[in-house]
Protein backbone atom coordinates (compact mmCIF):
# COMPACT_ATOMS: atom_id res chain seq x y z
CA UNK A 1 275.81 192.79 206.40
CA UNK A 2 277.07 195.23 203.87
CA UNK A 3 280.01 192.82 202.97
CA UNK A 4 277.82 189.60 202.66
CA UNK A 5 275.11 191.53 200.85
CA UNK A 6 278.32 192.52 198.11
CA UNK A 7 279.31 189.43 197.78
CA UNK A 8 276.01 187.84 197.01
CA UNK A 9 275.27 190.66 194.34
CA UNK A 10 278.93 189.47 192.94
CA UNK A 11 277.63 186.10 191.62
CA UNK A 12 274.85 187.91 189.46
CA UNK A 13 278.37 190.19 187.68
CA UNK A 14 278.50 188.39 184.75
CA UNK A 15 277.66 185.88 182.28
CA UNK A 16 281.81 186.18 182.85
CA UNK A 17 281.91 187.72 182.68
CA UNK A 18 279.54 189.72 184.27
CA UNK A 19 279.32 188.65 182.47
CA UNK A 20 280.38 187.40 183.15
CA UNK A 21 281.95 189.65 183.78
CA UNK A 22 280.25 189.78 184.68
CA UNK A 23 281.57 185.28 183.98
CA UNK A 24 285.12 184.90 185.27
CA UNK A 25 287.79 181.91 185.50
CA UNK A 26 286.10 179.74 188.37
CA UNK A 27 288.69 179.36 191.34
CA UNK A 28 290.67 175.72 191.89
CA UNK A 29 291.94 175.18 195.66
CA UNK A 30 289.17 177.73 197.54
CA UNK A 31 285.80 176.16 195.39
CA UNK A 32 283.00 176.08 197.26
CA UNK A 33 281.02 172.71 197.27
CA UNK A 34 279.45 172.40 193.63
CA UNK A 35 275.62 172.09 193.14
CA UNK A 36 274.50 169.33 191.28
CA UNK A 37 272.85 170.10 187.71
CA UNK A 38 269.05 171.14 187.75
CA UNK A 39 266.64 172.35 185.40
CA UNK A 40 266.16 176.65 186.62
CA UNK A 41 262.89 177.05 188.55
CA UNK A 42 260.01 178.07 186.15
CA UNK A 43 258.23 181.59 186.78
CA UNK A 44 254.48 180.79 186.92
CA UNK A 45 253.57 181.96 183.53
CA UNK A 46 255.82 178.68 182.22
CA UNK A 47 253.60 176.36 180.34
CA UNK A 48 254.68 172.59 179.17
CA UNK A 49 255.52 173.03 175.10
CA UNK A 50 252.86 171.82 173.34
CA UNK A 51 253.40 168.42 171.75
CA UNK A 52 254.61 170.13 168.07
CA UNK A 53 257.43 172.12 169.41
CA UNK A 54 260.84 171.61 169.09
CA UNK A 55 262.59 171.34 172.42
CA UNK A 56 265.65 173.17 172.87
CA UNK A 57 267.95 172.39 176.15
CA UNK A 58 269.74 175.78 177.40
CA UNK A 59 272.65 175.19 179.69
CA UNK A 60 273.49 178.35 181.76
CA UNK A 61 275.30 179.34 185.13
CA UNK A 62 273.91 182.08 188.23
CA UNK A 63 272.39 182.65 190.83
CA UNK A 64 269.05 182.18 191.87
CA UNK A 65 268.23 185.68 190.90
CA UNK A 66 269.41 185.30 187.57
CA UNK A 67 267.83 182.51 186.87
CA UNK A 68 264.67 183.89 187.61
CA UNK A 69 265.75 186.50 184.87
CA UNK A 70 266.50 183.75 182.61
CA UNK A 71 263.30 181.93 183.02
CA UNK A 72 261.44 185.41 182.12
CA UNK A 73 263.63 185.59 179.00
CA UNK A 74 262.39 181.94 177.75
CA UNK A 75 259.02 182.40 179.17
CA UNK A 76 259.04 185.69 176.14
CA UNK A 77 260.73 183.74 173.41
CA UNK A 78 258.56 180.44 174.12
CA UNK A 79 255.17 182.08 173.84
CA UNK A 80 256.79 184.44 170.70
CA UNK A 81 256.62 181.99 168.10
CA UNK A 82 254.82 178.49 168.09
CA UNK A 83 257.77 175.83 166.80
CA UNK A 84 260.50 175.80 169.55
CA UNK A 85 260.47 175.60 172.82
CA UNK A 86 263.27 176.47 175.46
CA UNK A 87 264.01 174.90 178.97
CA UNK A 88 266.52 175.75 181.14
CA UNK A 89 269.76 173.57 182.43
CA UNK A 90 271.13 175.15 186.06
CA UNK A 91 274.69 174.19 186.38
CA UNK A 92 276.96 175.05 189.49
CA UNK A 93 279.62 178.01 187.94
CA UNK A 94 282.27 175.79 189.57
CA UNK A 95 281.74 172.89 187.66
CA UNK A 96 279.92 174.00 184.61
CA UNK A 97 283.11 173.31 182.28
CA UNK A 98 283.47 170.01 183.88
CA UNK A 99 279.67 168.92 183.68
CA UNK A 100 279.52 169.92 179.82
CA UNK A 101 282.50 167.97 179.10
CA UNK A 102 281.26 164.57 181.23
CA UNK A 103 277.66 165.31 178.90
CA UNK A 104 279.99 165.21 175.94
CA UNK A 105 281.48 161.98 176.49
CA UNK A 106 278.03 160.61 177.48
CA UNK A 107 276.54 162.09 174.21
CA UNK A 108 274.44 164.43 176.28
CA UNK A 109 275.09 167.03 175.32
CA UNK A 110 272.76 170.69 175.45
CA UNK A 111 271.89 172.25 172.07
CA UNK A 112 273.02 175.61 173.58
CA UNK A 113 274.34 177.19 176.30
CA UNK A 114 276.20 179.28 177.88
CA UNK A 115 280.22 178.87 177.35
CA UNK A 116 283.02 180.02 179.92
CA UNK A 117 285.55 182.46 178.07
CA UNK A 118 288.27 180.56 178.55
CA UNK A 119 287.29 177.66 176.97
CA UNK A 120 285.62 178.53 173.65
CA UNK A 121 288.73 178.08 171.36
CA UNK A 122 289.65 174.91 173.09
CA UNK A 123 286.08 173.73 172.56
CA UNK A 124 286.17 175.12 168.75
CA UNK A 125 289.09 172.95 167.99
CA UNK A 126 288.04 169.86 170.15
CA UNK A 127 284.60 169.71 167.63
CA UNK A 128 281.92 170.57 170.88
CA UNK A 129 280.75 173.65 169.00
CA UNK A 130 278.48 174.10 165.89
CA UNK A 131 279.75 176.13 163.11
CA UNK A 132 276.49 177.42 162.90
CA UNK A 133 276.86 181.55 162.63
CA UNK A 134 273.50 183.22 164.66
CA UNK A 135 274.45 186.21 162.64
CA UNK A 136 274.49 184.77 159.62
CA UNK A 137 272.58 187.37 157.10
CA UNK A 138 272.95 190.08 159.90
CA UNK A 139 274.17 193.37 159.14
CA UNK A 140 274.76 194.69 163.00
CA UNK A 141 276.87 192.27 164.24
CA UNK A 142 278.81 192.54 167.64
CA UNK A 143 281.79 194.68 168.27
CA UNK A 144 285.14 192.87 166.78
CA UNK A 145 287.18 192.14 169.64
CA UNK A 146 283.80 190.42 170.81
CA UNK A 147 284.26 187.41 168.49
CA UNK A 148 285.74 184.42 169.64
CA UNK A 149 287.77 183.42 166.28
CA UNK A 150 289.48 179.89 165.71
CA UNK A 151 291.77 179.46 163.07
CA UNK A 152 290.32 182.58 161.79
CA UNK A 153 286.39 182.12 161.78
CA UNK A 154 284.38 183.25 164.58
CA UNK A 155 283.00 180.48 166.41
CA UNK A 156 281.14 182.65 169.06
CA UNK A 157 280.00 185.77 170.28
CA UNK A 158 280.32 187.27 173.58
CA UNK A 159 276.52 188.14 174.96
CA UNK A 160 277.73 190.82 176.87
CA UNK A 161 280.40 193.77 176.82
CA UNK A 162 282.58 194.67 179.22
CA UNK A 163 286.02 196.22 179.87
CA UNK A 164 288.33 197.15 182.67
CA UNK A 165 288.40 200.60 184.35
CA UNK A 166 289.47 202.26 187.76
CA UNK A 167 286.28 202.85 190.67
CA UNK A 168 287.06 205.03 193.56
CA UNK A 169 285.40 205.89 196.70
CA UNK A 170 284.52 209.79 196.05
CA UNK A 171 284.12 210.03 199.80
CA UNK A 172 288.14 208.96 201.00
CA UNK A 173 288.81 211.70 198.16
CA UNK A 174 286.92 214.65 199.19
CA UNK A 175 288.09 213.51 203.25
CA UNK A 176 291.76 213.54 201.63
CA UNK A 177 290.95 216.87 199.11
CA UNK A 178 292.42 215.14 196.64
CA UNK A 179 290.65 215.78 193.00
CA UNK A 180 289.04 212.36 191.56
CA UNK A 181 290.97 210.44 189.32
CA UNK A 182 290.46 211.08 185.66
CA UNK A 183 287.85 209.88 183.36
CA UNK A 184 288.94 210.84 180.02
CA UNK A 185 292.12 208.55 178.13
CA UNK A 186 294.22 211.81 177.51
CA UNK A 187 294.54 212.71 181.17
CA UNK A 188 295.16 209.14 182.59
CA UNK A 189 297.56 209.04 184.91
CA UNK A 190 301.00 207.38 184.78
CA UNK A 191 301.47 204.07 187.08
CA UNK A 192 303.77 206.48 188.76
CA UNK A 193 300.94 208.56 189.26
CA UNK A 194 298.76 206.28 190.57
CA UNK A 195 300.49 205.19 192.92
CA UNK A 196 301.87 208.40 194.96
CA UNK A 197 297.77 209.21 195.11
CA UNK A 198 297.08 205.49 196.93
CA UNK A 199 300.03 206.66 199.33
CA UNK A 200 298.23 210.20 199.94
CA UNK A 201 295.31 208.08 200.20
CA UNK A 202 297.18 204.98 202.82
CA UNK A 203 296.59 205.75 206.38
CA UNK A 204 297.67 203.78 209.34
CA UNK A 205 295.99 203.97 213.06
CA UNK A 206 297.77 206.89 213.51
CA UNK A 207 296.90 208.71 210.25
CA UNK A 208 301.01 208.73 208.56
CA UNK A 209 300.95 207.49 205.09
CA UNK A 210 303.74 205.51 203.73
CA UNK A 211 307.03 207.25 203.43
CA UNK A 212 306.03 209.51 206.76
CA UNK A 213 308.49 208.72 209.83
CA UNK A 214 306.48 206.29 211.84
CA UNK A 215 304.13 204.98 209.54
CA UNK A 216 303.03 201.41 210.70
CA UNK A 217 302.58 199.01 207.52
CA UNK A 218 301.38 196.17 209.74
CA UNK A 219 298.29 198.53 211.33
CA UNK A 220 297.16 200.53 208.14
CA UNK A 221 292.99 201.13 208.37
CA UNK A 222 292.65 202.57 205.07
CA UNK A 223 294.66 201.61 201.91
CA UNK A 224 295.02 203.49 199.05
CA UNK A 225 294.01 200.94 195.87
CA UNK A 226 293.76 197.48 195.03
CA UNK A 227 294.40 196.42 191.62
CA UNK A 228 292.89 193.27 190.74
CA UNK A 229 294.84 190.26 191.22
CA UNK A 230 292.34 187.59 189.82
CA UNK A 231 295.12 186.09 186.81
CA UNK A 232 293.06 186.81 183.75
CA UNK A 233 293.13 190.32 184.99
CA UNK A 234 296.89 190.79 185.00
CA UNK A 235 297.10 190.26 181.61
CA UNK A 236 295.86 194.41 181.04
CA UNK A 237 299.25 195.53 182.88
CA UNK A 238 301.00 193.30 180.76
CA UNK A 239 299.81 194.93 177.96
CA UNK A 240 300.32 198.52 179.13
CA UNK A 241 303.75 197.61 180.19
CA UNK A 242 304.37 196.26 176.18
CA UNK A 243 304.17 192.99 176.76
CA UNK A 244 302.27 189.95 176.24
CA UNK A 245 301.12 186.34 177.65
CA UNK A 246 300.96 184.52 174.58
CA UNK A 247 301.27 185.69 170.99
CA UNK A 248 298.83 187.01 168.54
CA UNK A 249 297.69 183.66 167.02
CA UNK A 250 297.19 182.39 170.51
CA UNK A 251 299.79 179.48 169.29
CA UNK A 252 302.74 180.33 171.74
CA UNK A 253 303.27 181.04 175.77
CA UNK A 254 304.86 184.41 175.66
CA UNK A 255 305.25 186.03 179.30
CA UNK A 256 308.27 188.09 178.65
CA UNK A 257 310.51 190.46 180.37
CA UNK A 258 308.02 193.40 180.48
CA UNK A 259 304.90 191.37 181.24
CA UNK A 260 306.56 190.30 184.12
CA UNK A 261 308.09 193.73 184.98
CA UNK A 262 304.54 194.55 184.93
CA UNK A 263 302.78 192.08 187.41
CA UNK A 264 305.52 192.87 189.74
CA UNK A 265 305.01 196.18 189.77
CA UNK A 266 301.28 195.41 190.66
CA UNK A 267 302.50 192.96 193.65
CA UNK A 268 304.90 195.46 194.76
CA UNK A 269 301.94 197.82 195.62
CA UNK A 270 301.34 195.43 198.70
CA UNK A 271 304.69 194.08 199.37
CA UNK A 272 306.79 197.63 198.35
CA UNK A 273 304.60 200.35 198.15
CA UNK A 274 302.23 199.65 201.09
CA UNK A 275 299.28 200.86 199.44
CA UNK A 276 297.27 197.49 199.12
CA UNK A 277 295.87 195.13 201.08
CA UNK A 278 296.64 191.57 200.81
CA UNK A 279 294.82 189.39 198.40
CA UNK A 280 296.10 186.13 196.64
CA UNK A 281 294.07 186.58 193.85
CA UNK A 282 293.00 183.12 193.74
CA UNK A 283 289.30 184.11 193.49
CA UNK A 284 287.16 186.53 191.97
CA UNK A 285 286.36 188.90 194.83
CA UNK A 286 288.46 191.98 194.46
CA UNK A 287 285.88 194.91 194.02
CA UNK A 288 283.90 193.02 197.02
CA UNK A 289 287.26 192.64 199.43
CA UNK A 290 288.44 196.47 198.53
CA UNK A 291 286.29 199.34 197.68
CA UNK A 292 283.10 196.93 198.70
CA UNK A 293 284.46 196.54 201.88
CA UNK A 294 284.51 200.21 202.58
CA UNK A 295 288.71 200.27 203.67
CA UNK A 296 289.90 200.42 200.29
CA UNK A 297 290.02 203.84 198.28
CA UNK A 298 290.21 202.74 194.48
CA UNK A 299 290.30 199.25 192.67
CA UNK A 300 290.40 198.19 189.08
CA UNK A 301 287.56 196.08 188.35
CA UNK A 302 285.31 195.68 184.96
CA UNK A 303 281.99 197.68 183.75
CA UNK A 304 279.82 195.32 185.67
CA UNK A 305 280.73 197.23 189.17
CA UNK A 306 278.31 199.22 187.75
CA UNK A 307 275.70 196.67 189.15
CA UNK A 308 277.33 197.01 192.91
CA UNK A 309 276.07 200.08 193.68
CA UNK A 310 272.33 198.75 194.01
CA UNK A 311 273.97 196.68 196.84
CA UNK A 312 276.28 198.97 198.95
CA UNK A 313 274.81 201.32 201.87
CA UNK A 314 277.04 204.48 202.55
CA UNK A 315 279.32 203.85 199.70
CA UNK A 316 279.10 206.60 197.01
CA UNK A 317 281.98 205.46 194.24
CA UNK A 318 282.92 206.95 190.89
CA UNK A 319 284.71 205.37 187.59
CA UNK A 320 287.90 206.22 185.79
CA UNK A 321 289.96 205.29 183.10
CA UNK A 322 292.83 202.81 183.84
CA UNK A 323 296.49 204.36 184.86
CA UNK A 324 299.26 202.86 182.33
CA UNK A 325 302.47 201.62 182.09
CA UNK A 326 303.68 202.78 179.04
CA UNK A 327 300.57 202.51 176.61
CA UNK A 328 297.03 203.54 177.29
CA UNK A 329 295.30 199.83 177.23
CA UNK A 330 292.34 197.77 178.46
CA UNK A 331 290.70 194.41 177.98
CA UNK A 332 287.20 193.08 177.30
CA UNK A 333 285.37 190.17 177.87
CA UNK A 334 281.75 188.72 178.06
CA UNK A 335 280.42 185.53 178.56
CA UNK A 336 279.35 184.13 175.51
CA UNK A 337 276.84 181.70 174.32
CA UNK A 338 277.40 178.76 171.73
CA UNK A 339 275.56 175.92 169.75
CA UNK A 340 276.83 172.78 170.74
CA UNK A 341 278.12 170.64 167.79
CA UNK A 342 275.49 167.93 168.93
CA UNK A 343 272.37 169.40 168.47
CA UNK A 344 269.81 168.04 166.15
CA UNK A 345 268.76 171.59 165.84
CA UNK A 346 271.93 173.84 165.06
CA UNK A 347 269.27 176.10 162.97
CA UNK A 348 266.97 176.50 165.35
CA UNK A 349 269.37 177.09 168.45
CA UNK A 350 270.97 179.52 166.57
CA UNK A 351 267.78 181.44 165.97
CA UNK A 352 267.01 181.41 169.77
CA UNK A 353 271.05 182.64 170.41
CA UNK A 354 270.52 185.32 168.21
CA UNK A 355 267.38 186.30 170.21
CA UNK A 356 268.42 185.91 173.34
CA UNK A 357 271.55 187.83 172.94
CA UNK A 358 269.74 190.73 171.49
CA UNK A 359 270.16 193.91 173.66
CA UNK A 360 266.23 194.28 173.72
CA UNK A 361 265.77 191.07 175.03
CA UNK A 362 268.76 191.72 177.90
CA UNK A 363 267.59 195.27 178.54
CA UNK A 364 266.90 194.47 182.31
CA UNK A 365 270.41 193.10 182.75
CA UNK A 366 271.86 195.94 181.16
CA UNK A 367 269.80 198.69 183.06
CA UNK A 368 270.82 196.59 186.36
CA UNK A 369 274.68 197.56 185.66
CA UNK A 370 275.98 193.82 184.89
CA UNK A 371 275.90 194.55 181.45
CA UNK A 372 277.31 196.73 178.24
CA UNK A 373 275.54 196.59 174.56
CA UNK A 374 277.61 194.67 172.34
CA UNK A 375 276.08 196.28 169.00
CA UNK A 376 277.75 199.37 168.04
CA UNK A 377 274.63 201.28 167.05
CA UNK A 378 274.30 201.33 170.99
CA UNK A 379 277.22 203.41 171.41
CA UNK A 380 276.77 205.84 168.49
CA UNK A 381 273.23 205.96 168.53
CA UNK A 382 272.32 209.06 170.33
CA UNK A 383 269.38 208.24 171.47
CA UNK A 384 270.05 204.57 172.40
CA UNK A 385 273.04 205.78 174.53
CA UNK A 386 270.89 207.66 176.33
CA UNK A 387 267.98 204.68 177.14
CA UNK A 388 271.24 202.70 179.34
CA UNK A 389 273.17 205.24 180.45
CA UNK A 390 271.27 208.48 180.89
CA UNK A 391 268.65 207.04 181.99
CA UNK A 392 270.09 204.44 184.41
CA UNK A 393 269.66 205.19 187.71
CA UNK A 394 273.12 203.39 188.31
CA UNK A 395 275.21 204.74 185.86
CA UNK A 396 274.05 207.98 185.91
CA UNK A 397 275.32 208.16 189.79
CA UNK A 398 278.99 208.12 188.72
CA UNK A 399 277.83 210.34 187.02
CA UNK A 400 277.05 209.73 183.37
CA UNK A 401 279.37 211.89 181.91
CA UNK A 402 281.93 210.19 183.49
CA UNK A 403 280.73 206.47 182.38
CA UNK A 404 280.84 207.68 178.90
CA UNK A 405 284.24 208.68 178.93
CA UNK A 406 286.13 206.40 180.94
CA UNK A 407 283.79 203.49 179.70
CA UNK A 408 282.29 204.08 176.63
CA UNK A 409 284.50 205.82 174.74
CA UNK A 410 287.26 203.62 175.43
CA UNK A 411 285.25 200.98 174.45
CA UNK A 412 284.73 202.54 171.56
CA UNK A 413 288.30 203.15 171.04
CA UNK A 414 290.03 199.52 169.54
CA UNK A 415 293.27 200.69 169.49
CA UNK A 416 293.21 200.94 173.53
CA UNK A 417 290.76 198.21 173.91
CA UNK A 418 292.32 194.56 173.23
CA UNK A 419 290.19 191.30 173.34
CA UNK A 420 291.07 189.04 176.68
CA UNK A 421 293.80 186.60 175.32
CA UNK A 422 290.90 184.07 175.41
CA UNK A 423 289.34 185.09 172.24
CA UNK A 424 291.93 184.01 170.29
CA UNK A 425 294.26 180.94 172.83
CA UNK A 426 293.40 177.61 173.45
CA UNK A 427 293.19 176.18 177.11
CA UNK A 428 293.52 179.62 179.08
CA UNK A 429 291.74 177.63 181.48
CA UNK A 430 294.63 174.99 181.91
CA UNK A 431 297.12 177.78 181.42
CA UNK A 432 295.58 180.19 183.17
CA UNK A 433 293.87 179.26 186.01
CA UNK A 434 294.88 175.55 187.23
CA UNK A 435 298.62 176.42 186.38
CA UNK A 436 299.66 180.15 186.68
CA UNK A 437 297.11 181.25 189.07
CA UNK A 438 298.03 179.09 192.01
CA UNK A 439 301.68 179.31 191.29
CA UNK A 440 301.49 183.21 191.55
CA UNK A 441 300.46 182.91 195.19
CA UNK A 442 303.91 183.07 196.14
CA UNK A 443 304.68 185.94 194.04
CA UNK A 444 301.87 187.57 195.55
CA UNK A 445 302.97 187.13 198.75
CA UNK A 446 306.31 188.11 198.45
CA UNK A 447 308.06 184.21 198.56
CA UNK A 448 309.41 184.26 195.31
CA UNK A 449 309.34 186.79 192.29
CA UNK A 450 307.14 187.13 189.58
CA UNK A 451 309.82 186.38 187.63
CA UNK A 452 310.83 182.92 189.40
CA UNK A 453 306.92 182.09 189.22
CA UNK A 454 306.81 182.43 185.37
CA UNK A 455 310.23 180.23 184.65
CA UNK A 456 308.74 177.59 187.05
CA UNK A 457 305.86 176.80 185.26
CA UNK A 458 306.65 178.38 181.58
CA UNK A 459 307.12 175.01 180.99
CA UNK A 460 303.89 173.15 182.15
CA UNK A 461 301.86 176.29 180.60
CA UNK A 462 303.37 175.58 176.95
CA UNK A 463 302.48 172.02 177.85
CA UNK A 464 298.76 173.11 178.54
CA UNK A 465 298.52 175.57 175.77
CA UNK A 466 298.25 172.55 173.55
């Protein structure tokens, strides 16, 4: 039960992104069924807009649970001010990029919505998005690597914050008496490092670790660390390792040697090292399939694991900062929200945007663990730090002091944090995830290299990238 409860709790992550991150890349060859578009279920205080108002379509993905959330949100804004009001447009995550593009063609278009990460610049440059600012006039605007920028203008803001860090189970450490991995950026540990703790941490049926005579790779009951093998993810090793997937202005498939050196290295902690579990990486259910699933003693994952821990029974984890390659690095991301370019009401949808994205008005989803702040006066603010970290039940369990260092002072920190390659590249959908991601199933299995993977499709990615 503990499993399926994780896994449920795992579609409200993020807006990818989470967020949602939560909102991630949806999955090609393992997609579930997709539901069929419907307006979100209204909470009882939802009242038909009076005959004056401006109607406003909002297109969003979730679960039930969040769009409960969601409806509460409009519910606030729509009785707020008397000239526009908001309805809600349910779309199946799995085919939420495919829906809004079929509206498109049909001229039927949303005047908002939520937008996947990996397909705002595409969108930017294919004319679906307003070039409407929300924050024009705004002095607080959201952190930098937030903006989604096309041809250098920002054409949309993630909602939500949210980077990559390390979670461990405190309880395999204590059991091992090994000290908990460290939370601060000066003290990270090497990749070299990390991985001789996961084998301390390995255990087979018979309790040898890898490396002992006798140790049984094929019967191991605990392993030592996962590191997330959904694609978008790799791209943070890459990085650490000093390399790249495409290049700065998002123009140009990159993947060179030490990219590749780099997602090797994270297979080889399965097929070499013997310190993770199997996973193909073809869908978005590390945290839940590792340190969720109570065999696995640390996994990379972003912020939003926060949120998990309202959902797990007997499973007391902690958070870290990242091991490295050679540089200390992470990535953010956040699902963002946009004004589609065929709204008779770019003004007003960008008014509602602006609102809605406002950490007041996402304060619930914030306190829950799915999200970070995306203002910086909510990091340096004394005093608003302390209103959704301190005093969140969640975060304060890893303990606080911890989230603030391995979270938000790295987040803080934009020389180690990078923007996801989707703020700035075209198609990372078609590169990404209907072209690298299933190809890497045989790297990640051990069938081919990562290196034969890349030069077998480096071709049909530059084709994608547009």
């Amino acid at each position: 039960m503990k499993t399926k409860k994780l896994f449920a709790l795992l579609l409200c992550a993020m807006m990818v992104s989470a967020l949602f991150a939560c909102a991630q890349p949806a999955a090609t060859a393992t997609e579930a069924p997709a539901a069929e578009a419907t307006e979100a279920p209204a909470a009882e205080t939802t009242e038909a807009p009076p005959a004056e108002k401006i109607t406003l379509t909002f297109s969003l993905w979730g679960d039930p649970a969040e769009q409960e959330t969601t409806q509460k949100a409009l519910d606030v804004y729509n009785n707020s001010q008397d000239k526009v009001y908001v309805k809600a447009l349910q779309i199946g995550r799995d085919e939420y990029n495919e829906k809004l593009q079929t509206m498109a063609t049909a001229g039927e278009m949303p005047d908002c919505g939520m937008v996947a990460e990996d397909t705002v610049i595409g969108w930017a440059r294919d004319g679906l998005l307003s070039d409407v600012d929300i924050y024009a006039g705004q002095e607080n605007l959201p952190l930098d690597y937030l903006a989604f920028k096309y041809n250098g203008k920002t054409v949309a803001y993630s909602a939500a914050n949210e980077v990559l860090a390390l979670w461990y189970n405190k309880a395999m450490f204590d059991a091992a008496g090994i000290p908990y991995p460290p939370t601060t950026l000066d003290s990270a540990w090497t990749w070299d490092q990390f991985v001789e703790v996961a084998k301390q941490l390995t255990i087979d049926a018979n309790g040898k670790h890898p490396g002992d005579a006798g140790f049984n790779k094929d019967n191991i009951v605990q392993y030592g660390a996962y590191v997330n093998q959904y694609t978008w993810q790799l791209e943070v090793w890459a990085l650490s390792n000093g390399g790249s997937f495409f290049s700065p202005d998002g123009k140009s498939v990159v993947f060179d040697d030490a990219a590749i050196e780099a997602m090797q290295k994270v297979f080889d902690l399965h097929l070499v090292d013997n310190v993770a579990p199997l996973n193909d990486g073809t869908q978005d259910n590390g945290f839940a399939s590792s340190l969720g699933a109570g065999n696995v003693a640390m996994c990379t994952e972003g912020q939003w694991a926060t949120g998990f821990r309202s959902g797990l029974e007997g499973i007391d984890y902690g958070v870290a900062v990242l091991p490295y390659m050679k540089e200390k690095v992470t990535i953010a991301t956040g699902g963002p929200t946009g004004v589609f370019a065929t709204t008779k009401y770019p003004q007003e949808a960008a008014d509602f945007l602006r609102w809605y994205n406002s950490e007041e008005n996402n304060i619930g989803t914030i306190m829950a663990g799915w999200w970070m702040p995306t203002k910086m006066n909510w990091y340096t603010d004394e005093t608003l730090l302390k209103s959704w970290v301190d005093d969140c039940e969640l975060r304060a369990a890893l303990p606080a002091a911890a989230y603030k260092t391995a979270i938000v002072d790295v987040a803080l920190n934009t020389d180690v944090t990078h923007s996801t390659a989707w703020y700035y590249t075209p198609n990372t959908f078609e590169v990404i995830v209907k072209t690298l991601q299933p190809a890497l199933v045989e790297a990640i299995n051990g069938s081919k290299t990562a290196k034969d993977v890349i030069e077998s499709v480096r071709d049909a990615m530059t084709a994608e990238l547009g």
